[in-house]
N, C-alpha and C. Protein backbone atom coordinates (compact mmCIF):
# COMPACT_ATOMS: atom_id res chain seq x y z
N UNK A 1 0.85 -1.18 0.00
CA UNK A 1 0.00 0.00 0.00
C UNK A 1 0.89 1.24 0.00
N UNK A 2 0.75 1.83 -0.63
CA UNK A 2 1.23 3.10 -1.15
C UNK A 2 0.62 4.01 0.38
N UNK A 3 1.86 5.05 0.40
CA UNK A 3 1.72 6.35 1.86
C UNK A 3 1.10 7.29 1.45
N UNK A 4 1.11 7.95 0.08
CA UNK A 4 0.20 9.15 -0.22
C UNK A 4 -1.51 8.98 0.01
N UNK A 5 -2.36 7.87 -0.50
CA UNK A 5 -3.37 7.78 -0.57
C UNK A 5 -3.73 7.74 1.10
N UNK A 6 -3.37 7.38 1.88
CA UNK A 6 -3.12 6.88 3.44
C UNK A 6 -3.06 8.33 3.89
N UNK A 7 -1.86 9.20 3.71
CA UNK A 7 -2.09 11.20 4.70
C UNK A 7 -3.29 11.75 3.51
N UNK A 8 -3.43 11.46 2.32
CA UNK A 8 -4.66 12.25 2.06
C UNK A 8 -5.70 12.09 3.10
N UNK A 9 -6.12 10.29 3.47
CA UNK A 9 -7.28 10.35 3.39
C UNK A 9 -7.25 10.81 4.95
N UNK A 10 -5.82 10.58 5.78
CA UNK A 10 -6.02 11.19 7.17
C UNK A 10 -6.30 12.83 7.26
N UNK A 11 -5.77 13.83 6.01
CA UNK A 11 -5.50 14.42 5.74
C UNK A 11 -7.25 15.22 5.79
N UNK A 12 -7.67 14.52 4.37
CA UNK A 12 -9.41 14.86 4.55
C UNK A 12 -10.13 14.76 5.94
N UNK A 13 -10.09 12.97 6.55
CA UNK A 13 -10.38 13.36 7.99
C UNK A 13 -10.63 14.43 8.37
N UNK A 14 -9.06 14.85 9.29
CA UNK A 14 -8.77 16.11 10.05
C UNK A 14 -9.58 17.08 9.48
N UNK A 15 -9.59 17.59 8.45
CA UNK A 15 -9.98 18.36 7.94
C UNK A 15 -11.13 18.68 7.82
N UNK A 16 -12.24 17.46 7.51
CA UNK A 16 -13.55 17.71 7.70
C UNK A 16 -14.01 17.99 9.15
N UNK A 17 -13.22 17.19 10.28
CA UNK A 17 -13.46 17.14 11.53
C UNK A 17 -13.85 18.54 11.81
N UNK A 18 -12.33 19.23 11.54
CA UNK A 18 -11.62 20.96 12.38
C UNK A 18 -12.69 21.44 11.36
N UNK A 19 -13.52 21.47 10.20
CA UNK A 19 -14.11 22.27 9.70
C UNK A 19 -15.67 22.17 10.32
N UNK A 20 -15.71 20.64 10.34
CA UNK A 20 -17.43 20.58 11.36
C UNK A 20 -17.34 21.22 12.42
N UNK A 21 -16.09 21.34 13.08
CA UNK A 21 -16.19 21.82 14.41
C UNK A 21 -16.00 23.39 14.33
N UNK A 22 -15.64 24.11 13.40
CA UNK A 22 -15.64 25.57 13.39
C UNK A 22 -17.09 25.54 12.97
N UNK A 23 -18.00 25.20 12.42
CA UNK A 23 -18.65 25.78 11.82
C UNK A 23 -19.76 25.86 12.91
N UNK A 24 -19.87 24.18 13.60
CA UNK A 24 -20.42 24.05 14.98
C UNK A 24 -20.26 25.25 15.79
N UNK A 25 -19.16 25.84 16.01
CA UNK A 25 -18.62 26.73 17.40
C UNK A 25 -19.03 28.16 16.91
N UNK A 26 -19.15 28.44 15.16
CA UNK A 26 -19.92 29.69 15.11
C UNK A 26 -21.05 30.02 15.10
N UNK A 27 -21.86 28.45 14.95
CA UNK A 27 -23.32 28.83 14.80
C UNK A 27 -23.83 28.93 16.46
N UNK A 28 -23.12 27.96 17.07
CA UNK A 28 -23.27 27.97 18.68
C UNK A 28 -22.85 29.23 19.13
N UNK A 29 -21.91 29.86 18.55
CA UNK A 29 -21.46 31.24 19.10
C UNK A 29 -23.20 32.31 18.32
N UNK A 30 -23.54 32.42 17.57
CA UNK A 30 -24.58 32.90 16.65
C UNK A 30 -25.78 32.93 17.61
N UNK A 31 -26.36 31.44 18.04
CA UNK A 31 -27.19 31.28 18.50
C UNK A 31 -27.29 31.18 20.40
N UNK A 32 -26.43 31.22 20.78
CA UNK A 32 -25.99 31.12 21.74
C UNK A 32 -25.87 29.61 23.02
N UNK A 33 -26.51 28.54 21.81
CA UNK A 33 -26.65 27.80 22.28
C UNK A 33 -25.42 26.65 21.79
N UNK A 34 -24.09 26.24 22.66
CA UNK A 34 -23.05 25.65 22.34
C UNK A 34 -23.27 24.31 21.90
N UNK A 35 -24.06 23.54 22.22
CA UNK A 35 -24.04 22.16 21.91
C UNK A 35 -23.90 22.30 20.40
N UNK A 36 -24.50 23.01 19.29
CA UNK A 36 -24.33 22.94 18.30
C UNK A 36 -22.49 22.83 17.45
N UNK A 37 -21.71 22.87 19.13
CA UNK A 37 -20.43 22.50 18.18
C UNK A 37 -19.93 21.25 18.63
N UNK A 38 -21.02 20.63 19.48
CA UNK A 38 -20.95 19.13 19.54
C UNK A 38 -21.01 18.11 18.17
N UNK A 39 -22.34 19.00 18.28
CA UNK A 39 -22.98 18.08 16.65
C UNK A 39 -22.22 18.62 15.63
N UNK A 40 -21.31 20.07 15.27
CA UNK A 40 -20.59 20.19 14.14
C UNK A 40 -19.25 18.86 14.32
N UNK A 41 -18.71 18.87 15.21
CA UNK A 41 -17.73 17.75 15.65
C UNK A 41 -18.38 16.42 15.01
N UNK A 42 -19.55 15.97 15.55
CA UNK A 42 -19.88 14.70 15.26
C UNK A 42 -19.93 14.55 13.56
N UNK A 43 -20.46 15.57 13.05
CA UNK A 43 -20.78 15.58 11.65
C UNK A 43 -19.51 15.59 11.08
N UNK A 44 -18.59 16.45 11.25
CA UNK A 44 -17.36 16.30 10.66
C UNK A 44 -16.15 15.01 10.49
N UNK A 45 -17.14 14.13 12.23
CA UNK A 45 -16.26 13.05 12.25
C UNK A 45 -17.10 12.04 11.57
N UNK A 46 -18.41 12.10 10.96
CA UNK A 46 -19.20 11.43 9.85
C UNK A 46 -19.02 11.48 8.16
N UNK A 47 -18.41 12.94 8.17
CA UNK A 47 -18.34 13.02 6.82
C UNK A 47 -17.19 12.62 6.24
N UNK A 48 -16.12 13.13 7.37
CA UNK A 48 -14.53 12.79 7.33
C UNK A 48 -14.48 11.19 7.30
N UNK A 49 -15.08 10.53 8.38
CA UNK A 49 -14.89 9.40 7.93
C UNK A 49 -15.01 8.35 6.47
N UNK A 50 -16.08 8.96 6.37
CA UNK A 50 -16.50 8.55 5.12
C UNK A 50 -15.95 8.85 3.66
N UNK A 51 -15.63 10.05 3.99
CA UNK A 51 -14.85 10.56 3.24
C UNK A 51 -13.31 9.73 2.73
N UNK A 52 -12.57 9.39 3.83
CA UNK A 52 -11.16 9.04 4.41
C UNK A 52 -11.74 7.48 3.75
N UNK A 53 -12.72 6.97 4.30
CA UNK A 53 -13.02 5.36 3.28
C UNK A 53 -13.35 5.27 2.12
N UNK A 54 -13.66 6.18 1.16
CA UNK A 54 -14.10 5.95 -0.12
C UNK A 54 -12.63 6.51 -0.60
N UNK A 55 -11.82 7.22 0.27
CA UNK A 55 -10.65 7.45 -0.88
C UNK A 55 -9.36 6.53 -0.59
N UNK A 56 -9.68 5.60 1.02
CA UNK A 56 -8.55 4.42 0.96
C UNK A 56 -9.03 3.07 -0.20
N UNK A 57 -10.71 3.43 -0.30
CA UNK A 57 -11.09 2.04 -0.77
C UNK A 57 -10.82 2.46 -2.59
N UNK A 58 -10.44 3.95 -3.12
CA UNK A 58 -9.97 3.88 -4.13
C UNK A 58 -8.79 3.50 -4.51
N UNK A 59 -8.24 3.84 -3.56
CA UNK A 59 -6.91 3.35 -3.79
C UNK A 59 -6.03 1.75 -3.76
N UNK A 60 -7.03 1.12 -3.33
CA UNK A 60 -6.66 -0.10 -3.41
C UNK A 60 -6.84 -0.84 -5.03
């Protein structure tokens, strides 16, 4: 198995994660109600994941 396809897809991860979770922490900052950067977290670690498996399972 090749290392590039492997930090992309950790790469996307992270990335979707830290982006669900900003987006969570401004709308919670917006609305004043924080849990909403719970659920940006969770979503980011849903999309990222998914994300991170359709591009290890291309690479195989």
């Amino acid at each position: 198995m090749k290392v590039a396809p492997v930090i992309g897809a950790g790469a996307a991860f992270a990335g979707s994660v830290l982006a669900g979770l900003a987006v969570g922490v401004w709308i919670g900052h917006t609305t004043g109600n924080q849990l909403w950067a719970l659920g940006g977290f969770a979503a980011g670690i849903a999309v990222g994941g998914y994300s991170a498996f359709r591009l290890l399972m291309q690479s195989l």
